[in-house]
C-alpha atoms as a PDB file:
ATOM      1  CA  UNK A   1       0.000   0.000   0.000  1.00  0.00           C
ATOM      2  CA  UNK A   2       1.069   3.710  -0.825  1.00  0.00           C
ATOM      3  CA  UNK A   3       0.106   6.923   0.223  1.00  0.00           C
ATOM      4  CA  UNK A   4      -2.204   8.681  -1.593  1.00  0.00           C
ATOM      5  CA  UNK A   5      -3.139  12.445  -1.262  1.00  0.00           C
ATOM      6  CA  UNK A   6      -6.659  13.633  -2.189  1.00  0.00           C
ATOM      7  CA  UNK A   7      -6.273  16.387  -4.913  1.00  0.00           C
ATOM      8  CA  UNK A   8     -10.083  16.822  -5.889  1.00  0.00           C
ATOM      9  CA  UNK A   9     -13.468  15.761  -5.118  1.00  0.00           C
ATOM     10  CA  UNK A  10     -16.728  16.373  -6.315  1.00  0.00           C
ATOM     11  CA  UNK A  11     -19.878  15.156  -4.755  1.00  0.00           C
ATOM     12  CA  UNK A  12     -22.776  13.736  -7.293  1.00  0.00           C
ATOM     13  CA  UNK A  13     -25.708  11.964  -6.963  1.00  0.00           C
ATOM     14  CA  UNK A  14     -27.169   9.252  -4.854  1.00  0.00           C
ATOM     15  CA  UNK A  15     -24.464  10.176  -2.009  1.00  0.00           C
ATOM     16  CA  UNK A  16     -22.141   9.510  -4.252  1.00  0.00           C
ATOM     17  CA  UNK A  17     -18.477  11.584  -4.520  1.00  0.00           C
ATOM     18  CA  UNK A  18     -15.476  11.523  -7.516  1.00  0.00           C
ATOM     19  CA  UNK A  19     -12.676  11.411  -5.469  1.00  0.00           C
ATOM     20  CA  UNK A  20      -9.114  11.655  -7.427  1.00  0.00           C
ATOM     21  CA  UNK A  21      -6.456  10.636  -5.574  1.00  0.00           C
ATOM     22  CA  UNK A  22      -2.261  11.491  -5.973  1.00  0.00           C
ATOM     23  CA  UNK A  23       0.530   8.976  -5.469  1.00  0.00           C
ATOM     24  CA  UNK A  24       2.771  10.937  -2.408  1.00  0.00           C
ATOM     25  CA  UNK A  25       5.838   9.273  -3.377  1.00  0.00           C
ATOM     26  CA  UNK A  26       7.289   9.906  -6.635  1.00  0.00           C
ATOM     27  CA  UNK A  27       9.215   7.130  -7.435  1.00  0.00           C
ATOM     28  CA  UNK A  28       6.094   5.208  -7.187  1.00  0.00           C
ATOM     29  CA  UNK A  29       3.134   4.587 -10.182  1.00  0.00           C
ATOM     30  CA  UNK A  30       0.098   2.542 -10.987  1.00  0.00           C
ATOM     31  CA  UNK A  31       0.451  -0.297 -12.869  1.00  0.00           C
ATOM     32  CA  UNK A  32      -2.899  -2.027 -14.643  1.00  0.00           C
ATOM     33  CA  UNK A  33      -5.566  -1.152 -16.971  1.00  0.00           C
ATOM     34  CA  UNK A  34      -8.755   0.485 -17.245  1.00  0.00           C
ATOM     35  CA  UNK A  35     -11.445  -1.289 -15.743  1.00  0.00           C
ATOM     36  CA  UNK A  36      -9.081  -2.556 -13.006  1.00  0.00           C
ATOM     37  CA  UNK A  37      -9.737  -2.100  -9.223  1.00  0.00           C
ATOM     38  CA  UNK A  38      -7.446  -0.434  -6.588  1.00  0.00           C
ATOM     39  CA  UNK A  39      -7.731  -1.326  -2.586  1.00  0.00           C
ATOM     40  CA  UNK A  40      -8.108   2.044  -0.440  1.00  0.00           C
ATOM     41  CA  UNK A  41      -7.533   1.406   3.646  1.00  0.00           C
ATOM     42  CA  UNK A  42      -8.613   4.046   6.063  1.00  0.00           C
ATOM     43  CA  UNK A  43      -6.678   4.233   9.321  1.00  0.00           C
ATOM     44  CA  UNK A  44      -6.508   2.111  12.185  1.00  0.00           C
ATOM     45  CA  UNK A  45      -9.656   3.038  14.521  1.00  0.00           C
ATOM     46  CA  UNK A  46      -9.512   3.458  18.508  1.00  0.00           C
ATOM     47  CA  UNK A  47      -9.769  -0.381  18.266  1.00  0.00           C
ATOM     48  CA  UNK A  48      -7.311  -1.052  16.358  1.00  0.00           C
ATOM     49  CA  UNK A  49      -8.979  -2.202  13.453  1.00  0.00           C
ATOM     50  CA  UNK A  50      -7.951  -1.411  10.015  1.00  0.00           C
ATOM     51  CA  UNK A  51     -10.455  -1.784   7.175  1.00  0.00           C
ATOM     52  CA  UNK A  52      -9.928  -1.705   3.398  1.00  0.00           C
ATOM     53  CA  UNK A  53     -12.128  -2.095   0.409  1.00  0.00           C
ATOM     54  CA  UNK A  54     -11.635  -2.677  -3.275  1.00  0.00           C
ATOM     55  CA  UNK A  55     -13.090  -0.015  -5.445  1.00  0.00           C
ATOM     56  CA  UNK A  56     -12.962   0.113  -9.453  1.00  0.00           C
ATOM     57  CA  UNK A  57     -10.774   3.132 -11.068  1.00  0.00           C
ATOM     58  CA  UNK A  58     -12.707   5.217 -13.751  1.00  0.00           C
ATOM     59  CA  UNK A  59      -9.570   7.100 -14.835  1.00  0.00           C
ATOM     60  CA  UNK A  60      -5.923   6.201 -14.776  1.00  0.00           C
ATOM     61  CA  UNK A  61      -2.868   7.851 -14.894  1.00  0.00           C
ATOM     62  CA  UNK A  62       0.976   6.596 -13.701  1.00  0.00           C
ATOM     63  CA  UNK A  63       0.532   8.424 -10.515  1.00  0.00           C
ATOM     64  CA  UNK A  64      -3.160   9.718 -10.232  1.00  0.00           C
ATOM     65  CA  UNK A  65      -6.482   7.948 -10.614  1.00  0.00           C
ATOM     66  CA  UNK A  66     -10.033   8.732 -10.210  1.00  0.00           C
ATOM     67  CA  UNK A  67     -13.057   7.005  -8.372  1.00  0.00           C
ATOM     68  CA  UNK A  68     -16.350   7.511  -8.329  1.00  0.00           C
ATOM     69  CA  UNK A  69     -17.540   5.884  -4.774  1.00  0.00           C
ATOM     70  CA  UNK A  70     -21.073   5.702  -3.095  1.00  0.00           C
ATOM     71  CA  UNK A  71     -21.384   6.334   0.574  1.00  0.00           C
ATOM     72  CA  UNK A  72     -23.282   3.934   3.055  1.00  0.00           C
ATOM     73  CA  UNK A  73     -24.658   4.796   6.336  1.00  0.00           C
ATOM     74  CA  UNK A  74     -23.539   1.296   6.929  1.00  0.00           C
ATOM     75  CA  UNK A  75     -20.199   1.617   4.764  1.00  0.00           C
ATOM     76  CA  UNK A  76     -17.357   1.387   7.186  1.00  0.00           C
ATOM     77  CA  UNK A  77     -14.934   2.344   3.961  1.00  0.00           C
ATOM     78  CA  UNK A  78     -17.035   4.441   1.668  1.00  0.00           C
ATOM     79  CA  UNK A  79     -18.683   6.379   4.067  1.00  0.00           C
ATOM     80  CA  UNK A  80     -14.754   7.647   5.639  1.00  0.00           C
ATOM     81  CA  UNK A  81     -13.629   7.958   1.896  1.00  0.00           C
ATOM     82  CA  UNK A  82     -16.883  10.271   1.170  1.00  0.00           C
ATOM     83  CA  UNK A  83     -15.974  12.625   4.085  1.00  0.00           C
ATOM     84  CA  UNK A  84     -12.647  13.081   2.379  1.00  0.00           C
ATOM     85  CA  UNK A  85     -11.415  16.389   1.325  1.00  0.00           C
ATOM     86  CA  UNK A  86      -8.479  17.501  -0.386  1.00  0.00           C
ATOM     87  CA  UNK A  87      -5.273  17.681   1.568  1.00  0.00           C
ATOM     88  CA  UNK A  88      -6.446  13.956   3.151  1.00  0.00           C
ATOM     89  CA  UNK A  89      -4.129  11.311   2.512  1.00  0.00           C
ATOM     90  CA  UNK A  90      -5.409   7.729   2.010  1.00  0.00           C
ATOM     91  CA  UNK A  91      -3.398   4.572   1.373  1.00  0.00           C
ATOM     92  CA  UNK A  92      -3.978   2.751  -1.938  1.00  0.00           C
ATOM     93  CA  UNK A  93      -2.972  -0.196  -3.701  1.00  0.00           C
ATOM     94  CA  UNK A  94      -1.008   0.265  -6.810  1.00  0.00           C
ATOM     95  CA  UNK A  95      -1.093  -2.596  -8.688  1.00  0.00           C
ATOM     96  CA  UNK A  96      -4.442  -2.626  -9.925  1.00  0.00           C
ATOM     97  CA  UNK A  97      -6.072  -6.173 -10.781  1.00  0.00           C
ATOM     98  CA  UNK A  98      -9.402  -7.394 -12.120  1.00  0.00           C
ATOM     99  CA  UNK A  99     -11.292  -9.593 -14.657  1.00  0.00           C
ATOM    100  CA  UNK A 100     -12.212  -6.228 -17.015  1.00  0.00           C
ATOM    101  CA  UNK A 101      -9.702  -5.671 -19.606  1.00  0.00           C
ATOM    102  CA  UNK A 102     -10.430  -4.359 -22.936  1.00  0.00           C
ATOM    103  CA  UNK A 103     -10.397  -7.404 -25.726  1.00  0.00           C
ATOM    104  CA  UNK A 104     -10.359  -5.614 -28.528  1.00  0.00           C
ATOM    105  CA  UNK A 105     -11.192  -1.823 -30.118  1.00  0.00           C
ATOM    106  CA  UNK A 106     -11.246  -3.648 -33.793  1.00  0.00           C
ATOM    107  CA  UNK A 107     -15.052  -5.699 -32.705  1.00  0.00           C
ATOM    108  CA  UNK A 108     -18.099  -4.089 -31.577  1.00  0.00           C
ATOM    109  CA  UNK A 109     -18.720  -3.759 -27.791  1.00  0.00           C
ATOM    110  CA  UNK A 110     -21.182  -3.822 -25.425  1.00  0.00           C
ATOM    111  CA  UNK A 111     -20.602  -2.010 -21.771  1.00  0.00           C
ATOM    112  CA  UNK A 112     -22.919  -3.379 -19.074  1.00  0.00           C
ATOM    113  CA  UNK A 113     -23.430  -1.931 -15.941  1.00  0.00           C
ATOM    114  CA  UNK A 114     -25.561  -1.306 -12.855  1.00  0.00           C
ATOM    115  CA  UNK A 115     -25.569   1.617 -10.337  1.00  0.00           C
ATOM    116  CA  UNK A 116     -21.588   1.513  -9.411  1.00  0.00           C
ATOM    117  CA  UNK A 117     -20.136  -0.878 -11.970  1.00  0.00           C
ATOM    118  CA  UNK A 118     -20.433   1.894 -14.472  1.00  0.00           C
ATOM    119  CA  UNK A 119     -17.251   3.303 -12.893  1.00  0.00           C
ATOM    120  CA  UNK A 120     -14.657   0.942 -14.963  1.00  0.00           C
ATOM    121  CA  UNK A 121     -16.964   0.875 -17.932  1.00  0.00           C
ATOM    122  CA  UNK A 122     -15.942   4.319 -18.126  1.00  0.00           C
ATOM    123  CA  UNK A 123     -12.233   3.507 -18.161  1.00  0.00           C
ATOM    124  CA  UNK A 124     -12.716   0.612 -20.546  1.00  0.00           C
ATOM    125  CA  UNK A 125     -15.119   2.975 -23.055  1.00  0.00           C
ATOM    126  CA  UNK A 126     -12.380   5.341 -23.238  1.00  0.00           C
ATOM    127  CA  UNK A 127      -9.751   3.060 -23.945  1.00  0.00           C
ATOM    128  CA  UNK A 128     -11.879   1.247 -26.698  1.00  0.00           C
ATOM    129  CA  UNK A 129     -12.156   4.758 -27.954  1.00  0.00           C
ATOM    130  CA  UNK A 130      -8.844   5.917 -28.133  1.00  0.00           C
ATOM    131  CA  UNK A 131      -8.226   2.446 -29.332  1.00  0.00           C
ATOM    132  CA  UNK A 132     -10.224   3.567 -32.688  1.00  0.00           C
ATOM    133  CA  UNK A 133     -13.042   1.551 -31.239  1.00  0.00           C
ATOM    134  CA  UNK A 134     -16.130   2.168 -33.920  1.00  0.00           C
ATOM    135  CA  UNK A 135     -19.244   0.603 -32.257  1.00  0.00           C
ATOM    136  CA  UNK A 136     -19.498   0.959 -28.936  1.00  0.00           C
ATOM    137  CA  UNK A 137     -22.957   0.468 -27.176  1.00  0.00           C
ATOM    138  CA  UNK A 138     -23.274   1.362 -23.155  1.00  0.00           C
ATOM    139  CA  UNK A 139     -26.634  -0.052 -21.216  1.00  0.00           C
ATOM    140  CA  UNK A 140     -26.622   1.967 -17.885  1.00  0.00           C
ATOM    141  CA  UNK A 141     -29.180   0.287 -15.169  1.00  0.00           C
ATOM    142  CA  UNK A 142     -30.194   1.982 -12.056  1.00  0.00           C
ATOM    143  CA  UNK A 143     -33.551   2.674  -9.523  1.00  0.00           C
ATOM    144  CA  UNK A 144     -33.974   5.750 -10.759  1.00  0.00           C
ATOM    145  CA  UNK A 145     -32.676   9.314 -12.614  1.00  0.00           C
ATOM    146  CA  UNK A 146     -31.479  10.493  -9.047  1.00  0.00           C
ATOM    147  CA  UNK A 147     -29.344   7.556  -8.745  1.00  0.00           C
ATOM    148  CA  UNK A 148     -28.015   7.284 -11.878  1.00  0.00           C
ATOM    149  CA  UNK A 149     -23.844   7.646 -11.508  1.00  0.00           C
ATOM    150  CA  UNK A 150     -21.308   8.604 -13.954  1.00  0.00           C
ATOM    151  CA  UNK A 151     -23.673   9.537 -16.437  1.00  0.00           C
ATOM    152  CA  UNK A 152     -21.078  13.345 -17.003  1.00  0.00           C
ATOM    153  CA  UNK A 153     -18.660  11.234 -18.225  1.00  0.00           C
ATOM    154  CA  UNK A 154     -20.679   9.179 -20.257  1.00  0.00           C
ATOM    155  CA  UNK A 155     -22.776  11.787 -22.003  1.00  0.00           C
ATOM    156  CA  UNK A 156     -18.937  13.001 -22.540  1.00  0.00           C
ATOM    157  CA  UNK A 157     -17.962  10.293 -23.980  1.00  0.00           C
ATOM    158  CA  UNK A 158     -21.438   9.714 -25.604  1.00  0.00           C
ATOM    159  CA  UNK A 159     -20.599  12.918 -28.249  1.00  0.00           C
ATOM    160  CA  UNK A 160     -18.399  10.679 -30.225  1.00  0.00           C
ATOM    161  CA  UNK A 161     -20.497   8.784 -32.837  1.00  0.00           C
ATOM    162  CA  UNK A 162     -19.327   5.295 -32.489  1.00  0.00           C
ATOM    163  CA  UNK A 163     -21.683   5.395 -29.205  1.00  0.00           C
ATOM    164  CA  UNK A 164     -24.965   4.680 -28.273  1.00  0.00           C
ATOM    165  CA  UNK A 165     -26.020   5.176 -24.482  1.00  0.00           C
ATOM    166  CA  UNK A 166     -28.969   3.501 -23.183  1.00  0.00           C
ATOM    167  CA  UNK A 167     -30.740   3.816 -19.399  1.00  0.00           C
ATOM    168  CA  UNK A 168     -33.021   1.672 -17.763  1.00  0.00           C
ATOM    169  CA  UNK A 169     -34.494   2.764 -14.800  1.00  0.00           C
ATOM    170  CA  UNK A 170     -35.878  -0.401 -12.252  1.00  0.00           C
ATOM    171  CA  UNK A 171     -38.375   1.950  -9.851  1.00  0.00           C
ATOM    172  CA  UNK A 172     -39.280   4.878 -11.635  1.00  0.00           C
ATOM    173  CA  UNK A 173     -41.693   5.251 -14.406  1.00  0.00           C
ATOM    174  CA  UNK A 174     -40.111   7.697 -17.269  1.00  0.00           C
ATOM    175  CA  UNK A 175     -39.914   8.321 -20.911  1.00  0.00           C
ATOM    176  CA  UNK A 176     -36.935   5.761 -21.225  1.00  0.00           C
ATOM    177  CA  UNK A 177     -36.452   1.983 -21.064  1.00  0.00           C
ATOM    178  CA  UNK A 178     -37.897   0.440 -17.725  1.00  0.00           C
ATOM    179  CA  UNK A 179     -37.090  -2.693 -16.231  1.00  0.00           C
ATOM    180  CA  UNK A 180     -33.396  -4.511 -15.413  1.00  0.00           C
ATOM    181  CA  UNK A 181     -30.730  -3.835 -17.780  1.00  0.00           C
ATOM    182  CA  UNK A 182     -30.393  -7.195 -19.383  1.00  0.00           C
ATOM    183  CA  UNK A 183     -34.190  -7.503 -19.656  1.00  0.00           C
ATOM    184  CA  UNK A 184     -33.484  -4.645 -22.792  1.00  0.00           C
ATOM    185  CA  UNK A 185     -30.697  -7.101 -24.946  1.00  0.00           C
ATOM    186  CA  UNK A 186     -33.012  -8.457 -27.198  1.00  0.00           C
ATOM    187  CA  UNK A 187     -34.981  -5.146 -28.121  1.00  0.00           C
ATOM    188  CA  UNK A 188     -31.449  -3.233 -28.484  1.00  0.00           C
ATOM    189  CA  UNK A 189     -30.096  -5.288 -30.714  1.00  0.00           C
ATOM    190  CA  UNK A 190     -31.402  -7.610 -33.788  1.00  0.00           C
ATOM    191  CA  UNK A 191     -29.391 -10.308 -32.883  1.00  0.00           C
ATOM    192  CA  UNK A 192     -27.371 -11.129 -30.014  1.00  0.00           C
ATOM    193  CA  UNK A 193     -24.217 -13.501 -30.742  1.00  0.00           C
ATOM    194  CA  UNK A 194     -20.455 -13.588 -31.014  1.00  0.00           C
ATOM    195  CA  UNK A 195     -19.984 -10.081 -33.461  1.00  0.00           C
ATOM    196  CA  UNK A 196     -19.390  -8.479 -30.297  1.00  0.00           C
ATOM    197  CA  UNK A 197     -17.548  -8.185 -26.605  1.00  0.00           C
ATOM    198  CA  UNK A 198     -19.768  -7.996 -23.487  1.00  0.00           C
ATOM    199  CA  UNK A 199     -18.181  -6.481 -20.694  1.00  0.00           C
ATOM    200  CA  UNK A 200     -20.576  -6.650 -17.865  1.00  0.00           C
ATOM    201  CA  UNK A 201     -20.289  -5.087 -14.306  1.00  0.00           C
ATOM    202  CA  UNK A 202     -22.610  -4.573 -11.466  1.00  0.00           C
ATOM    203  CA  UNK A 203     -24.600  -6.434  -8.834  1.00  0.00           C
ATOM    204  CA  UNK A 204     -24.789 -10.308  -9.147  1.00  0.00           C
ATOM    205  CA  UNK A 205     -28.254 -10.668 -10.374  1.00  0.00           C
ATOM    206  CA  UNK A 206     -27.616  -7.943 -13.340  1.00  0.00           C
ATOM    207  CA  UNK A 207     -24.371  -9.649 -14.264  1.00  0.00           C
ATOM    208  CA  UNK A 208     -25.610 -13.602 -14.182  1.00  0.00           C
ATOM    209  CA  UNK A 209     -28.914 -12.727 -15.351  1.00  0.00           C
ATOM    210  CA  UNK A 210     -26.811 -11.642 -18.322  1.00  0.00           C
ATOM    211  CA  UNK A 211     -24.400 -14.080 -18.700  1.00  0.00           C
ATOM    212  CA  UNK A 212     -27.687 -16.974 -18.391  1.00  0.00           C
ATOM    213  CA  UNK A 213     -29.199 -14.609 -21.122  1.00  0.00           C
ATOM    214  CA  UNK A 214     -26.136 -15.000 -23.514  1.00  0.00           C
ATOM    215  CA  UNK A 215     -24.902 -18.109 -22.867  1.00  0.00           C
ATOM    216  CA  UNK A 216     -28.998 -18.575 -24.089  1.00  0.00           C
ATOM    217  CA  UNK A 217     -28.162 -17.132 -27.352  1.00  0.00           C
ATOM    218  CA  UNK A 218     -24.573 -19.261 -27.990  1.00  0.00           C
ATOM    219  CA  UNK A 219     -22.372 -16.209 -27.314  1.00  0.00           C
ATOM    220  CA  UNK A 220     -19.057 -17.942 -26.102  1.00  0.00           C
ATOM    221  CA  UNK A 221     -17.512 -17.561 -22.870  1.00  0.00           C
ATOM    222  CA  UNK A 222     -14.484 -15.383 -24.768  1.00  0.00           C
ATOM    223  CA  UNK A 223     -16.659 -12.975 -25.808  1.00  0.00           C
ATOM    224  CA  UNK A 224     -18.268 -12.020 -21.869  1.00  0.00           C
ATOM    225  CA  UNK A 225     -15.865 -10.342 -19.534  1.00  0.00           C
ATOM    226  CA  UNK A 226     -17.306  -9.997 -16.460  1.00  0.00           C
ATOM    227  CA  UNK A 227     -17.162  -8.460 -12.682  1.00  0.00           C
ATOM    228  CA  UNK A 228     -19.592  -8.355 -10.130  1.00  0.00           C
ATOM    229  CA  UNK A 229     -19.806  -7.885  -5.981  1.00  0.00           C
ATOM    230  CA  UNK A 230     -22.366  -8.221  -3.193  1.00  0.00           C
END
C-alpha cells in the first residue's frame, strides 16, 4: 500500500463523490488497466482495526487515478472515503487487478453496468475509444434518474459517434427503457451472438442474469468479460 493524497473531489448523486487521488511518493506509479480495481484502507480506529475495500478506477494515470464511490450509512470504507477532502491522505494499492480488460477496439462492444459498476466501464469505453473503437454500445441500469452515476462522463464520452447510451431505470416510471438492464438485450439489438464483446459489471443478479441470457443465445464464454460484488 502507498500513500495517496486527495487532490479533488466532487460530490454527485445518490451520495455519491469523484474522489481523485495522488501517489505521495514519486518514485512510485500505478500499474494495470482500465477497468481494473485499486484497494483504499482508512486508518486504524480506537480499536485497532484497520479496514480496506476494493473499489474500481474510472480514470488512470501513472501516478493519479479517479473514483467515483457511493457512501453507506452502513459503509465502514465508503462512508470515511466520502468525508474526504483535499489535503487527506489515504493509502492505496497500486497494482491494480481485475477480470475487465479491454479485448479488442477492432469488434463491436457492449458495456454493461448497474448503479456503481459503471465506474470501470468508463475507463474501458475510453480506452476502446482511443483504441479507434467504432461501435461501442453502453446499457446503464439503475432505480432511478437520481441515482443514476457517472452519467457526465458518459454523455462526454457519448458525443463521439461510435456510441450509443442507453438507461433503464428499475423503480421509476419515465420516458426511457424500464425494467433490469439485461431484460433490454433483445430489443437493443437484432441479434445477439459472437460479433461483439460484453463487458458486464454490477450487482450479481444484473451480471448472471446476463451471462444466463447469452450463454442462451450461444455467445461464447471469450466474448463475456465480467465483474460483479455483493
Amino acid at each position: 500500500m502507498k500513500e495517496a493524497y486527495v487532490t479533488a473531489t466532487r460530490p454527485t448523486g445518490a451520495h455519491s463523490v469523484y474522489l481523485t487521488l495522488e501517489l505521495a511518493d514519486s518514485e512510485a506509479s500505478f500499474t494495470g488497466q482500465p477497468g481494473h480495481h485499486t484497494v483504499v484502507s482508512k486508518p486504524e480506529s480506537e480499536h485497532g482495526r484497520q479496514s480496506a475495500m476494493p473499489y474500481s478506477v474510472m480514470k488512470l494515470g501513472p501516478t493519479r487515478i479517479m473514483l467515483l464511490v457511493r457512501g453507506y450509512e452502513d459503509g465502514n470504507v465508503s462512508a470515511w472515503i466520502n468525508d474526504r477532502v483535499p489535503g487527506d491522505t489515504v493509502s492505496v494499492r497500486t497494482d491494480l487487478s481485475g477480470n475487465l480488460t479491454l479485448q479488442s477496439a477492432d469488434r463491436p462492444a457492449v458495456f454493461m453496468a448497474s448503479g456503481t459498476g459503471i465506474t470501470p466501464m468508463v475507463g474501458l469505453l475510453d480506452q476502446y475509444l482511443e483504441g479507434g473503437g467504432s461501435d461501442a454500445t453502453v446499457i446503464l441500469g439503475d432505480k432511478r434518474q437520481e441515482t443514476l452515476l457517472g452519467t457526465e462522463l458518459l454523455e462526454f464520452l457519448g458525443t463521439d459517434s461510435a456510441v450509443d447510451i442507453e438507461y433503464v431505470l428499475s423503480r421509476e416510471s419515465w420516458a426511457g427503457r424500464e425494467g433490469y438492464a439485461q431484460e433490454h438485450l433483445s430489443e437493443i439489438f437484432d441479434e445477439i451472438d459472437d460479433s461483439r464483446d460484453y463487458y458486464i459489471c454490477g450487482v450479481p443478479p444484473m451480471v448472471n442474469g446476463t451471462k444466463d441470457l447469452l450463454a442462451g443465445h450461444d455467445v461464447s464464454e471469450e466474448a463475456i468479460i465480467t465483474e460483479g460484488w455483493e
